[in-house]
C-alpha atoms as a PDB file:
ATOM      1  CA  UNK A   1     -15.915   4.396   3.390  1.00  0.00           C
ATOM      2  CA  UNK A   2     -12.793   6.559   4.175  1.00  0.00           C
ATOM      3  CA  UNK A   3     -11.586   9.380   2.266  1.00  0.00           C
ATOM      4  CA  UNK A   4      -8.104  10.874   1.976  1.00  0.00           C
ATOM      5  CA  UNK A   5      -5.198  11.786  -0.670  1.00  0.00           C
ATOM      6  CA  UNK A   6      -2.939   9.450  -2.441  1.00  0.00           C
ATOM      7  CA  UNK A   7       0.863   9.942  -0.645  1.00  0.00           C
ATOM      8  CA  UNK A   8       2.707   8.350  -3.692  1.00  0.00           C
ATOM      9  CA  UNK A   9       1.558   5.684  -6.037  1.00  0.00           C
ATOM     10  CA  UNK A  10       4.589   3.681  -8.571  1.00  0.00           C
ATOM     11  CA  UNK A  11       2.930   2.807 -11.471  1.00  0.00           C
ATOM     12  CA  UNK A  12       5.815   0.780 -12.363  1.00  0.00           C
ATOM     13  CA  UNK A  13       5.756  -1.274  -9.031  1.00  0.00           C
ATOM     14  CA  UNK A  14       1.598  -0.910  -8.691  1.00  0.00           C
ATOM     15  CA  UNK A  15       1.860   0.016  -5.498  1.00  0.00           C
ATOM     16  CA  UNK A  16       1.775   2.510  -2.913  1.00  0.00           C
ATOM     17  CA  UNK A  17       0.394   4.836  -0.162  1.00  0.00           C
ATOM     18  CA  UNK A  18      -2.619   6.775   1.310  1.00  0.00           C
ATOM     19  CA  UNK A  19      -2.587   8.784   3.994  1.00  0.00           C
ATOM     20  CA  UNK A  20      -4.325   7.781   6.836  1.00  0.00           C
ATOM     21  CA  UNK A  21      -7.542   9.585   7.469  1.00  0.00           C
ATOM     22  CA  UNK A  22      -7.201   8.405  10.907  1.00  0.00           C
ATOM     23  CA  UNK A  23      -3.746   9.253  11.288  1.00  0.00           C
ATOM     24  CA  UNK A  24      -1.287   6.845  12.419  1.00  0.00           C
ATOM     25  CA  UNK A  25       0.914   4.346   9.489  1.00  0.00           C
ATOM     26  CA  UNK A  26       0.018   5.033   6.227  1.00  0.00           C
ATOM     27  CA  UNK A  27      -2.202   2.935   4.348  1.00  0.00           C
ATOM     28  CA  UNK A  28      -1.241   0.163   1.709  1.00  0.00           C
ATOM     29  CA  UNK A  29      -2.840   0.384  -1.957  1.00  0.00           C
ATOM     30  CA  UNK A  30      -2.432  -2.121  -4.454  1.00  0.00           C
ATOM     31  CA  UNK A  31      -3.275  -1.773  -8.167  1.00  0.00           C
ATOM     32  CA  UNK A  32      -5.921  -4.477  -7.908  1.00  0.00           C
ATOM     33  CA  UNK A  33      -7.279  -2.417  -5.575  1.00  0.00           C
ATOM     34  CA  UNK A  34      -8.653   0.293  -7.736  1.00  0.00           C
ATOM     35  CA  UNK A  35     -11.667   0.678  -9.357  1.00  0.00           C
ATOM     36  CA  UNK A  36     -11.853   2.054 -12.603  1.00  0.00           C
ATOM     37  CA  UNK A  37     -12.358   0.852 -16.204  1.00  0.00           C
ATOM     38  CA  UNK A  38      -8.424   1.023 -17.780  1.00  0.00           C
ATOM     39  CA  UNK A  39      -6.464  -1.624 -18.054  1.00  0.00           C
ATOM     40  CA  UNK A  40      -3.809  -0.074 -16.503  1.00  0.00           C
ATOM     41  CA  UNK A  41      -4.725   1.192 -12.807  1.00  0.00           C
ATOM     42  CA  UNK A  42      -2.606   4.051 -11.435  1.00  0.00           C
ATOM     43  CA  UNK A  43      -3.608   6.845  -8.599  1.00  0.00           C
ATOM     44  CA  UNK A  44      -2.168  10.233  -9.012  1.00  0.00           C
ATOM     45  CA  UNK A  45      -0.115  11.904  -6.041  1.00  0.00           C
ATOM     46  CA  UNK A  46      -2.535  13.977  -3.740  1.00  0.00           C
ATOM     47  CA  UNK A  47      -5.504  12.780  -5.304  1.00  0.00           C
ATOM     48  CA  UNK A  48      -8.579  12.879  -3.271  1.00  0.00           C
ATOM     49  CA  UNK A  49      -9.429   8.694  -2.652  1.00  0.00           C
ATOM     50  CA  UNK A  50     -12.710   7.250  -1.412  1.00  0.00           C
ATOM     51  CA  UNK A  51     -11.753   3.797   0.112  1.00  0.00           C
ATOM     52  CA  UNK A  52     -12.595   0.744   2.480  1.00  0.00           C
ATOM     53  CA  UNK A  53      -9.721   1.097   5.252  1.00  0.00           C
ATOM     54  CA  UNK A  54      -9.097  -2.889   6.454  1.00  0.00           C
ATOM     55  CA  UNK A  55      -6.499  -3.699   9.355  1.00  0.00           C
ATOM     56  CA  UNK A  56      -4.390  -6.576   8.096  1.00  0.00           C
ATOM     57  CA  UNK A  57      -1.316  -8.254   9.792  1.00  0.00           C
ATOM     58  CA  UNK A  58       1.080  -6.619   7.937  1.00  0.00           C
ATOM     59  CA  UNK A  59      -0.671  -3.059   8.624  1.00  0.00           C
ATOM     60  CA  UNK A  60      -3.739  -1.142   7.105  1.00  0.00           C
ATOM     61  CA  UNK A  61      -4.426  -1.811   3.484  1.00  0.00           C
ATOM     62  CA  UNK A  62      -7.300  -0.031   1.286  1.00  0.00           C
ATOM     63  CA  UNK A  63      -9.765  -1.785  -0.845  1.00  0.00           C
ATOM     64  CA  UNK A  64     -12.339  -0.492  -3.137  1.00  0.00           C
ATOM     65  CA  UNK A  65     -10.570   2.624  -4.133  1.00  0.00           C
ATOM     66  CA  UNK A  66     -12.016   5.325  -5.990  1.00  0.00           C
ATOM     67  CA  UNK A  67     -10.151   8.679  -7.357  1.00  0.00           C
ATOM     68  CA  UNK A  68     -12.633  12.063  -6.270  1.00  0.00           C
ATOM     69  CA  UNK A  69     -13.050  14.783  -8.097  1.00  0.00           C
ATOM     70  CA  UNK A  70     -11.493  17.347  -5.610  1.00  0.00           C
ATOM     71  CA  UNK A  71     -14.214  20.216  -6.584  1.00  0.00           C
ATOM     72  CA  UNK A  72     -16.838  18.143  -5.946  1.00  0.00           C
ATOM     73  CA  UNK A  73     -16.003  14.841  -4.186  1.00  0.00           C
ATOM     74  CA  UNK A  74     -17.770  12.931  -6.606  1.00  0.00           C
ATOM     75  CA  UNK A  75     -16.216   9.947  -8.470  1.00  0.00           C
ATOM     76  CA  UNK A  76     -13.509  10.693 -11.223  1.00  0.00           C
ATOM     77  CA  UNK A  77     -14.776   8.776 -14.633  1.00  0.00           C
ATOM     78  CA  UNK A  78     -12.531   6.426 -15.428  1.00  0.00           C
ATOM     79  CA  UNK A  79     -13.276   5.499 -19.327  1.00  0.00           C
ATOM     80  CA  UNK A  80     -11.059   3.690 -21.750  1.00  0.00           C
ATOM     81  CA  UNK A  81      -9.479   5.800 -25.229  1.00  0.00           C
ATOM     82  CA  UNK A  82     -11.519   7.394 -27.339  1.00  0.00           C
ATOM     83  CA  UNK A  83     -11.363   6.077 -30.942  1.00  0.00           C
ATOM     84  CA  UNK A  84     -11.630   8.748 -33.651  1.00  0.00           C
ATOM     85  CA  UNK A  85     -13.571   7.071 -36.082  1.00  0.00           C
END
């Protein structure tokens, strides 16, 4: 696993960029990528990320990608609405 911050993300589009922890091109993140419970997926610019970095023909794309808390470096939670009942 990799870690780094979120360049920009379009939540529109569902797309965007990491930096590269190694340096070098920046890395590809797709919506489907993320992991987290909502339904709709978005990263937040210079967000700490926990990721799998994979080389892919069109460049390096990240998999698996988890938003950090950046006090701690643990995992973000990443529930649905609460319902006031």
């Amino acid at each position: 696993m990799e870690r780094s911050k979120v360049k920009w993300f379009d939540g529109k589009k569902g797309y965007g960029f990491i930096v590269n922890p190694n340096g070098g091109e920046d890395v590809f993140v797709h919506f489907s990528a993320i992991v987290s419970e909502q339904t709709f997926k978005v990263l937040n610019q210079d967000a700490d990320v926990e990721f799998v970095l994979e080389k892919t023909q069109k460049g390096y794309q990240a998999k698996n990608v988890r938003e950090l808390n950046a006090d701690t470096g643990t995992e973000v939670p990443q529930s649905g609405p609460s319902v006031a009942g």
